[in-house]
N, C-alpha and C. Protein backbone atom coordinates (compact mmCIF):
# COMPACT_ATOMS: atom_id res chain seq x y z
N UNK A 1 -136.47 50.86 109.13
CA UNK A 1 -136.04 49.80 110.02
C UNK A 1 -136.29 48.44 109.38
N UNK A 2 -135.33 47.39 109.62
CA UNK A 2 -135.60 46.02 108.81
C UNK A 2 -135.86 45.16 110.35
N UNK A 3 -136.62 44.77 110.21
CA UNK A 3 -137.00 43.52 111.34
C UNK A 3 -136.33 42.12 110.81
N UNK A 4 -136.08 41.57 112.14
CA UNK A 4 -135.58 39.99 111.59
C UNK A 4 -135.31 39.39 112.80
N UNK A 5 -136.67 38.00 113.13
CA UNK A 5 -136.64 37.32 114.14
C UNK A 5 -135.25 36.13 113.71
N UNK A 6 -135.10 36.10 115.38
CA UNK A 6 -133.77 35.51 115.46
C UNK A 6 -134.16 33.98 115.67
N UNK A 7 -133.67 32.94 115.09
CA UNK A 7 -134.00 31.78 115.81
C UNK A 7 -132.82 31.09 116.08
N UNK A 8 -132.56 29.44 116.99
CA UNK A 8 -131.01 29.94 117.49
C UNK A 8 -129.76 29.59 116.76
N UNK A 9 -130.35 29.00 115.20
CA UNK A 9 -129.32 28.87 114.36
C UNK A 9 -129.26 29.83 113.02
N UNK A 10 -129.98 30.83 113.38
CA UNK A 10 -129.88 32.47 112.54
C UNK A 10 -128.76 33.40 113.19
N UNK A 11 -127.68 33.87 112.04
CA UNK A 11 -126.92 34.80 112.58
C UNK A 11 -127.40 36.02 112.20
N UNK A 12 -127.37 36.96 113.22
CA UNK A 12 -127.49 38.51 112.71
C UNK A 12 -126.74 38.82 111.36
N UNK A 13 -127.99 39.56 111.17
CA UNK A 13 -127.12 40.29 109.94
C UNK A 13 -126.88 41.76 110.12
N UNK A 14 -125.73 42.48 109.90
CA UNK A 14 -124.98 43.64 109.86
C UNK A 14 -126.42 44.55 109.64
N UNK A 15 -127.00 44.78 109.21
CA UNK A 15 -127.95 45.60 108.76
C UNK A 15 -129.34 45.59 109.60
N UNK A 16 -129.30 44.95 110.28
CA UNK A 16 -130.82 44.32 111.16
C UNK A 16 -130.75 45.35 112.27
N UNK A 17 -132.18 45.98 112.19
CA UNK A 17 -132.28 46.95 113.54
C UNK A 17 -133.47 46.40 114.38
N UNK A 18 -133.81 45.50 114.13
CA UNK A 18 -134.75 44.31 115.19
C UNK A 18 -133.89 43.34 115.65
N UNK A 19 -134.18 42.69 116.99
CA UNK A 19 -133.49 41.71 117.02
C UNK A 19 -134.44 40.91 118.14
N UNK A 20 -135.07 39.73 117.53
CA UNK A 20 -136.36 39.21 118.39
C UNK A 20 -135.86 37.53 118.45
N UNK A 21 -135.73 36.95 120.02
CA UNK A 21 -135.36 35.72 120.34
C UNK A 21 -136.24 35.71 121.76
N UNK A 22 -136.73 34.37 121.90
CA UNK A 22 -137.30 33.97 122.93
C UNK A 22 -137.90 34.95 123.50
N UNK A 23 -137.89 35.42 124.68
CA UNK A 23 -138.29 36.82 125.03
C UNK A 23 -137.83 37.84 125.46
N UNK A 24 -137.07 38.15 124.29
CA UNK A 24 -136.14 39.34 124.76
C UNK A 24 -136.21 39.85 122.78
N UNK A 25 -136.72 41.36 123.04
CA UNK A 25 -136.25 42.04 121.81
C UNK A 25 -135.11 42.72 121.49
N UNK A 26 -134.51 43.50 121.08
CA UNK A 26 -132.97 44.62 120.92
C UNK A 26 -133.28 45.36 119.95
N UNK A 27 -133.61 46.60 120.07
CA UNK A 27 -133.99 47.52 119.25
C UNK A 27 -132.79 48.28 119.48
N UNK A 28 -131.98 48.20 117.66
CA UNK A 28 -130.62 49.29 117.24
C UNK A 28 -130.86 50.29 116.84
N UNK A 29 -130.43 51.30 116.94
CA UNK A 29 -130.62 52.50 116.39
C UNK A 29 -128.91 53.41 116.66
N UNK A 30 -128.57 53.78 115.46
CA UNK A 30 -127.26 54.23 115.19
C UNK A 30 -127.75 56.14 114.85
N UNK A 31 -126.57 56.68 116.19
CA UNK A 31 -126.64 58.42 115.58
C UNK A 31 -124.75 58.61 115.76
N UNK A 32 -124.93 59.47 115.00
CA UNK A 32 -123.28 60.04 114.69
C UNK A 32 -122.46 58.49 115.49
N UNK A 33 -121.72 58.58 116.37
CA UNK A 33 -120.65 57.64 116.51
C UNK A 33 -121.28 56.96 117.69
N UNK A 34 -122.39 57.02 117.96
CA UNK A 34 -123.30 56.24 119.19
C UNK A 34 -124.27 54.86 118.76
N UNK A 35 -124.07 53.71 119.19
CA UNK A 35 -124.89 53.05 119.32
C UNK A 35 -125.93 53.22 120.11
N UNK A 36 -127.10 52.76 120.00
CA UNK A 36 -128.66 53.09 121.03
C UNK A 36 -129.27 51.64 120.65
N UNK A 37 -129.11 50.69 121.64
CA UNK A 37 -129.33 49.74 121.95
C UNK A 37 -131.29 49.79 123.12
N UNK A 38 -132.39 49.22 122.53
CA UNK A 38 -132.82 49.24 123.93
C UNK A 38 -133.25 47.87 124.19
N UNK A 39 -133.29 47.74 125.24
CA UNK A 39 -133.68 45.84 125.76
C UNK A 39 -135.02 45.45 126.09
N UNK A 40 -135.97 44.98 125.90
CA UNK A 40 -137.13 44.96 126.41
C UNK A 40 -137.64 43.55 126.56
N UNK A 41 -137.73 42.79 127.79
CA UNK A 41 -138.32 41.43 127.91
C UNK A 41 -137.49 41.01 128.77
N UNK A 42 -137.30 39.66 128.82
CA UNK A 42 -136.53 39.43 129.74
C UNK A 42 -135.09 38.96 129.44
N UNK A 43 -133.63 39.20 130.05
CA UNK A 43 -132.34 38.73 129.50
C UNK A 43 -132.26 37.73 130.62
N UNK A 44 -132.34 36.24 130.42
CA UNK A 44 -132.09 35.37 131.08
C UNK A 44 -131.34 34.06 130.05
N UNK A 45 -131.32 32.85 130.93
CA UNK A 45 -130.52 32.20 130.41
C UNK A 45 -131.09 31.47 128.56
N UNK A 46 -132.21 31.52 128.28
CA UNK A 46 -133.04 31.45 126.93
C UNK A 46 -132.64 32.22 126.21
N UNK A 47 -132.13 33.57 126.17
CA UNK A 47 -131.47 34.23 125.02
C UNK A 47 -129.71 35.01 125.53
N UNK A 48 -129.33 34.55 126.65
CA UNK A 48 -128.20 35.43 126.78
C UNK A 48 -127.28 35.26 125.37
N UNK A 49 -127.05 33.57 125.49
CA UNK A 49 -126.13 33.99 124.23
C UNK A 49 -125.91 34.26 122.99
N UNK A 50 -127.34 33.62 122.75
CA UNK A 50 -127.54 34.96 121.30
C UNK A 50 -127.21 35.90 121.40
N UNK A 51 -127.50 36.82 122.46
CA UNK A 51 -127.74 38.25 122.28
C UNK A 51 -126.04 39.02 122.78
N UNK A 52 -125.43 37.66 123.93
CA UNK A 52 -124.09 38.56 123.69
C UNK A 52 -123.22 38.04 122.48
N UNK A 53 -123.43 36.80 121.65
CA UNK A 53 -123.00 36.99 120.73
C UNK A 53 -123.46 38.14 119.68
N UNK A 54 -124.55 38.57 119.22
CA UNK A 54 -125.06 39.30 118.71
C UNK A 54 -124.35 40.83 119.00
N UNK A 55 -124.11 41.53 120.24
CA UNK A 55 -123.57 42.29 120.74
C UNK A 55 -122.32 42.74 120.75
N UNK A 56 -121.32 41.47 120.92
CA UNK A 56 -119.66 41.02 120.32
C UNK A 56 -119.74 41.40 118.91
N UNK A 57 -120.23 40.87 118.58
CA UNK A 57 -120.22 41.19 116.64
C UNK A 57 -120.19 42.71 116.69
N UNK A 58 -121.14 43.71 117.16
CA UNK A 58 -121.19 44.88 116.75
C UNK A 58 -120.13 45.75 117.00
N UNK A 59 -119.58 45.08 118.43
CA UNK A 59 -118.24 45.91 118.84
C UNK A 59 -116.91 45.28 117.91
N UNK A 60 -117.09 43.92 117.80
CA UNK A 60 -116.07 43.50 116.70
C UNK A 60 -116.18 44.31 115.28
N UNK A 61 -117.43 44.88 114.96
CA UNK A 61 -117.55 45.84 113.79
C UNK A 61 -117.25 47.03 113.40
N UNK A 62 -117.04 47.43 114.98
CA UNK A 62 -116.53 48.68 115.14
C UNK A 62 -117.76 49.43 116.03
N UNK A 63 -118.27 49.04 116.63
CA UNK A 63 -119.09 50.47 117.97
C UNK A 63 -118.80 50.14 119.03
N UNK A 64 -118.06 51.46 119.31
CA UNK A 64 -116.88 51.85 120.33
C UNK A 64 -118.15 53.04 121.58
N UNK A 65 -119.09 52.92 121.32
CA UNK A 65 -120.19 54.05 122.14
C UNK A 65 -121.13 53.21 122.03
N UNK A 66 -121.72 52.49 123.42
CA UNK A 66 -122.80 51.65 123.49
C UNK A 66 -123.65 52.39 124.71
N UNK A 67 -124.79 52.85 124.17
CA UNK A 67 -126.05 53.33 124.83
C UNK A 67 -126.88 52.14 125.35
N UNK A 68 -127.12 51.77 126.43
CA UNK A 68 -128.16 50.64 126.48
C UNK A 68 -129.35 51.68 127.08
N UNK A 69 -130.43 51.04 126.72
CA UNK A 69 -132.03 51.41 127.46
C UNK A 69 -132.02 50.04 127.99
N UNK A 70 -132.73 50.34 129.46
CA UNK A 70 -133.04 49.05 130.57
C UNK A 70 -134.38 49.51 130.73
N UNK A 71 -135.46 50.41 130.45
CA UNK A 71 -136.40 50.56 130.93
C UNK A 71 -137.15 49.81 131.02
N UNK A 72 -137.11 49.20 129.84
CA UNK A 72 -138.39 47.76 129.39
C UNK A 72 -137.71 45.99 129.92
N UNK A 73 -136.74 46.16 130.81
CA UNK A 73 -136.38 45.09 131.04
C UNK A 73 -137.28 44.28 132.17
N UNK A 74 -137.97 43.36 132.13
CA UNK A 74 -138.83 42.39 133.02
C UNK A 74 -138.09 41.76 134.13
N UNK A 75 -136.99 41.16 133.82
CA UNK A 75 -135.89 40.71 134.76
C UNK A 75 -135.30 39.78 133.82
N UNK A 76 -133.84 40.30 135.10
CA UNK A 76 -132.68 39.94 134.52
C UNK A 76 -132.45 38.52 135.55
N UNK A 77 -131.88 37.27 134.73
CA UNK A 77 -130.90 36.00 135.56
C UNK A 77 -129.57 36.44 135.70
N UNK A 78 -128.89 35.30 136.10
CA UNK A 78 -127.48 35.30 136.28
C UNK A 78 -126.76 35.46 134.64
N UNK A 79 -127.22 34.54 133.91
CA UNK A 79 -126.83 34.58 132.41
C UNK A 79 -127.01 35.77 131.97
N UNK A 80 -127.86 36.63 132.21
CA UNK A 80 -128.44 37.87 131.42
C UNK A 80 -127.51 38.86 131.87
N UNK A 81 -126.94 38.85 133.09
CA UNK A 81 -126.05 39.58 133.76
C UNK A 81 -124.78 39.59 133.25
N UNK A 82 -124.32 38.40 133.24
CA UNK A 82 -123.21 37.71 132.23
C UNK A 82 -123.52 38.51 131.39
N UNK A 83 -124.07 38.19 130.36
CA UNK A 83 -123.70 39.14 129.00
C UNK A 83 -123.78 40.61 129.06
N UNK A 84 -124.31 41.09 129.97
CA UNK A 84 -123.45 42.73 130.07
C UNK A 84 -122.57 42.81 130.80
N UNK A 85 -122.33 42.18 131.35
CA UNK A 85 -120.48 42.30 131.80
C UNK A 85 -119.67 42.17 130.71
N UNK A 86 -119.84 41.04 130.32
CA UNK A 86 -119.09 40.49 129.14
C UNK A 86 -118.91 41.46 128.14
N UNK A 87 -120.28 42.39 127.60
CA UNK A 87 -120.20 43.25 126.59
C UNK A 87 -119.55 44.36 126.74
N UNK A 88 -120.05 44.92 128.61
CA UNK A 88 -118.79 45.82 128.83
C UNK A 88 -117.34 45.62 128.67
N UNK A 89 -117.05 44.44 129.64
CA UNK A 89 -115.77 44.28 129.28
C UNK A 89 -115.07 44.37 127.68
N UNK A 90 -115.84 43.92 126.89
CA UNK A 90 -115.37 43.81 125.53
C UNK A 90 -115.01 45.16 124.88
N UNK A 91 -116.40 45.93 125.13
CA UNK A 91 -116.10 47.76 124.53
C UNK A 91 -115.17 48.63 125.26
N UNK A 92 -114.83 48.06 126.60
CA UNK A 92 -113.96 48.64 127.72
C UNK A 92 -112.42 48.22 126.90
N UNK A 93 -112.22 46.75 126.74
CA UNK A 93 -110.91 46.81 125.94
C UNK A 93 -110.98 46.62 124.96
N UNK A 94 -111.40 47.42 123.99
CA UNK A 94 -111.48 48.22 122.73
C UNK A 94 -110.97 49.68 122.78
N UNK A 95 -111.33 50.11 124.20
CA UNK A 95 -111.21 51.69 124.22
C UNK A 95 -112.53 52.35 124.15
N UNK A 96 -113.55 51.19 123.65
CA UNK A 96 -114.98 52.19 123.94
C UNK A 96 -115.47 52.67 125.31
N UNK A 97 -116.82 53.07 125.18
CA UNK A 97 -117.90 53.42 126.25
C UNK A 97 -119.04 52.96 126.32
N UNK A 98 -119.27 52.61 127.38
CA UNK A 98 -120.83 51.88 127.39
C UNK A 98 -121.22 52.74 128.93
N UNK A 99 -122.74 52.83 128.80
CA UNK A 99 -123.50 52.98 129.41
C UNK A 99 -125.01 52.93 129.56
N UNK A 100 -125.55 52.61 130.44
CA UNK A 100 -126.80 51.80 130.20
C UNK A 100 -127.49 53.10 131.27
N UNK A 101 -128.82 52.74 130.78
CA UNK A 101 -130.02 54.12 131.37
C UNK A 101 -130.72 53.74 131.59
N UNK A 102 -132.31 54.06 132.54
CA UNK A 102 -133.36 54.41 132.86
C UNK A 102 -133.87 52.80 133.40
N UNK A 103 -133.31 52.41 134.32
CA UNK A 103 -133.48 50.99 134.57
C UNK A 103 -134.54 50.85 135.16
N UNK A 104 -135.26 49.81 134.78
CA UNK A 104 -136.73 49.00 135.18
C UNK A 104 -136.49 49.07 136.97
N UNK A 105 -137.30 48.47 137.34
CA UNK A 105 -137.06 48.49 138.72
C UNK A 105 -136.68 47.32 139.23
N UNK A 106 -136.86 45.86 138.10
CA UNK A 106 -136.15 45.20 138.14
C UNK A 106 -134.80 44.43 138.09
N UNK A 107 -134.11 45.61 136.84
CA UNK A 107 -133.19 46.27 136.06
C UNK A 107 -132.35 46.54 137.59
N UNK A 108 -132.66 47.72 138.12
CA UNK A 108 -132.33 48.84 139.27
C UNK A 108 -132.01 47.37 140.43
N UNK A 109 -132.89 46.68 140.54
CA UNK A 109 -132.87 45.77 142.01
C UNK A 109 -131.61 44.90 141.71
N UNK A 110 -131.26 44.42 140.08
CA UNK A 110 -130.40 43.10 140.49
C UNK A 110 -129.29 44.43 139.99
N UNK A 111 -128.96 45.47 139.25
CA UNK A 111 -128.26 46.24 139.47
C UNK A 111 -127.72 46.34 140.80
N UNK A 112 -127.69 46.93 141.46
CA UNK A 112 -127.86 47.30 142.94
C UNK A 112 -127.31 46.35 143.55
N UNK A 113 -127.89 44.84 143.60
CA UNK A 113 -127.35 43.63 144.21
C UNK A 113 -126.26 43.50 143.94
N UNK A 114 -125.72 43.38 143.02
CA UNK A 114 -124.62 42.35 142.35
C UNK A 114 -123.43 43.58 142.19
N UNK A 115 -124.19 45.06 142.26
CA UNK A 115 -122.41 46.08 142.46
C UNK A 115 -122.38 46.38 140.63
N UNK A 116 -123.52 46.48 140.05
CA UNK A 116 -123.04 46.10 138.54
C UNK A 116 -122.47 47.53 138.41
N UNK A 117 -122.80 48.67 138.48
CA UNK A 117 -122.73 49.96 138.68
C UNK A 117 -121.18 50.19 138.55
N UNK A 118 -120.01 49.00 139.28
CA UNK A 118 -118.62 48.97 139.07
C UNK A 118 -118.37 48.98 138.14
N UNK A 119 -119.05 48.52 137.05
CA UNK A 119 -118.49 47.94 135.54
C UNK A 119 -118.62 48.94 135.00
N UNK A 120 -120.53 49.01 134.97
CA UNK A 120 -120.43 50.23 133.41
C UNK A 120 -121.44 51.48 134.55
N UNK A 121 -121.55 52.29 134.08
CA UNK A 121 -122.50 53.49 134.33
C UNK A 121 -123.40 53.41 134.48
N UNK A 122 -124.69 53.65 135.27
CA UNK A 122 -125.93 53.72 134.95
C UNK A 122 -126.29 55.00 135.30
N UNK A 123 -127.40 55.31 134.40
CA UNK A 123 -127.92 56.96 134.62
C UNK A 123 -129.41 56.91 134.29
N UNK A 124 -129.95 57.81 135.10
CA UNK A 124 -131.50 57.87 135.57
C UNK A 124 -131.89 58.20 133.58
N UNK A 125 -131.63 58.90 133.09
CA UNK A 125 -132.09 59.31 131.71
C UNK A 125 -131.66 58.71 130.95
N UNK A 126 -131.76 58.99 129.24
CA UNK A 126 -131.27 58.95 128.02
C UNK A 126 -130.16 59.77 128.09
N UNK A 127 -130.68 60.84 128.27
CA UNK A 127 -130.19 62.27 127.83
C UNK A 127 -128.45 62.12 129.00
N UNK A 128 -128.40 61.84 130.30
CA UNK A 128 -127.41 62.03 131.07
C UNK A 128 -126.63 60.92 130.16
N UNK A 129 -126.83 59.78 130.15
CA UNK A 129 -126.28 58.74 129.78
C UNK A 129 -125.80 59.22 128.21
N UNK A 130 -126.04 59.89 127.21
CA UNK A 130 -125.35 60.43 126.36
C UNK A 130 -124.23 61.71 126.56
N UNK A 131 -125.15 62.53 127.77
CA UNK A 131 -123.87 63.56 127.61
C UNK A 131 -122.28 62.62 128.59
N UNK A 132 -122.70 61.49 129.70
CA UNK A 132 -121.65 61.33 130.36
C UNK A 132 -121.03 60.21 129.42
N UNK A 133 -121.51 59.76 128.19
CA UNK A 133 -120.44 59.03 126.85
C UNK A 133 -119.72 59.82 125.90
N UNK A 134 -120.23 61.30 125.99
CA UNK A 134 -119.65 62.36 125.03
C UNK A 134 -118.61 62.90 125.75
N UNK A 135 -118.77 63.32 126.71
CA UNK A 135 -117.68 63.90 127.98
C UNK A 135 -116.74 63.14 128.69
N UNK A 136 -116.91 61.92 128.57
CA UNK A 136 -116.00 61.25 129.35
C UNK A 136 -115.18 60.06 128.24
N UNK A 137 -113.83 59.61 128.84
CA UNK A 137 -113.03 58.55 128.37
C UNK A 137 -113.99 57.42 128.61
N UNK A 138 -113.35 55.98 128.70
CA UNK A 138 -113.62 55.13 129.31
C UNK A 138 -114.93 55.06 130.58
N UNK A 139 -116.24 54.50 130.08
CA UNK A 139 -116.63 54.45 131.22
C UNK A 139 -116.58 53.57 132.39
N UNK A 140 -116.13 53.64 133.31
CA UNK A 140 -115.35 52.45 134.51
C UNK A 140 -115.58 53.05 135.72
N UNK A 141 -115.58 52.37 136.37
CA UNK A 141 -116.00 52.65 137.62
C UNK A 141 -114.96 53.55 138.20
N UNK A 142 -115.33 54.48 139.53
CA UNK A 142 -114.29 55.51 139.97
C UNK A 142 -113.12 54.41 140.22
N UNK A 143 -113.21 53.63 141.42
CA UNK A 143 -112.22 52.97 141.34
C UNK A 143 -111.12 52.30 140.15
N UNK A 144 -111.70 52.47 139.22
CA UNK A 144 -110.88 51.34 138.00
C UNK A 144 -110.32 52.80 137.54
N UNK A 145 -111.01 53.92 137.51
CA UNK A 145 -110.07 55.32 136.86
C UNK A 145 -108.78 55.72 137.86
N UNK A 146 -109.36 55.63 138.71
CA UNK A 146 -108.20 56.08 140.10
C UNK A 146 -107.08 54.83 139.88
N UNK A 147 -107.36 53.59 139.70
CA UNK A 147 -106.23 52.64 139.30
C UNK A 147 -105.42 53.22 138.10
N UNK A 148 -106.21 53.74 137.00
CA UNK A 148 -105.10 53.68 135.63
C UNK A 148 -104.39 54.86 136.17
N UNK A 149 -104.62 56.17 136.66
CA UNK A 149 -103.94 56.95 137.10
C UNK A 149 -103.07 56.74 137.50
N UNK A 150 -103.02 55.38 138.73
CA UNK A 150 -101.93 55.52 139.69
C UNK A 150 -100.54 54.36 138.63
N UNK A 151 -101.26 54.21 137.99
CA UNK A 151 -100.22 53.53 136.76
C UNK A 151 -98.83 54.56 136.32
């Protein structure tokens, strides 16, 4: 693993499986055609856009399978929210999959509030949250699948 703190006029580099700004870390880890993203600290308005720029880049690089871990998340703002929408949306029109797992309870609360659950997936495990990115198209909410159908 190569570590490399971020400061806010450092761009990621392609190769970096640390990713440390204000207080929020991103630990990468790449298996067969899956990204494994995990988040730990807090995603608020101090690092959102690093980190969804940071995030854009990888899907602009090509990872089309985004695993998030929420376990270690402290709490999320409005900005922090923003950038996983944003990131979904981005791997969503690409044709990828994203899905995020094992959410903090803080994670779980503004989840829950805000309906995020429409966008991308959430699943109690690791393990569900990989088999329902291996098994399934597009991850989107029932409603958004029942739309392309009726296309």
């Amino acid at each position: 693993m190569i570590g490399l703190t971020i400061i806010p006029s450092t761009i990621l580099l392609a190769n970096a499986d640390i990713i440390r700004r204000s207080s929020m870390e991103v630990i990468k880890e790449k298996h067969t055609d899956m990204l494994f993203l995990y988040l730990k600290g807090s995603l608020d308005n101090n690092n959102a856009q690093s980190l969804e720029d940071n995030l854009v880049k990888l899907i602009d690089d090509g990872a089309r399978q985004l695993i998030i871990d929420c376990s270690q998340i402290e709490h999320i703002d409005n900005a922090g929210l923003r950038v996983l929408l944003n990131v979904a949306k981005r791997v969503l029109n690409v044709d990828g999959r994203i899905a995020l797992h094992s959410p903090s309870q803080p994670a779980k609360e503004i989840f829950e509030r805000t309906g995020f659950s429409m966008v991308a997936r959430i699943y109690d495990t690791r393990e569900e949250a990989i088999a329902g990115v291996a098994a399934s198209g597009v991850l989107s909410s029932p409603r958004e699948s029942r739309r392309k159908n009726d296309k």
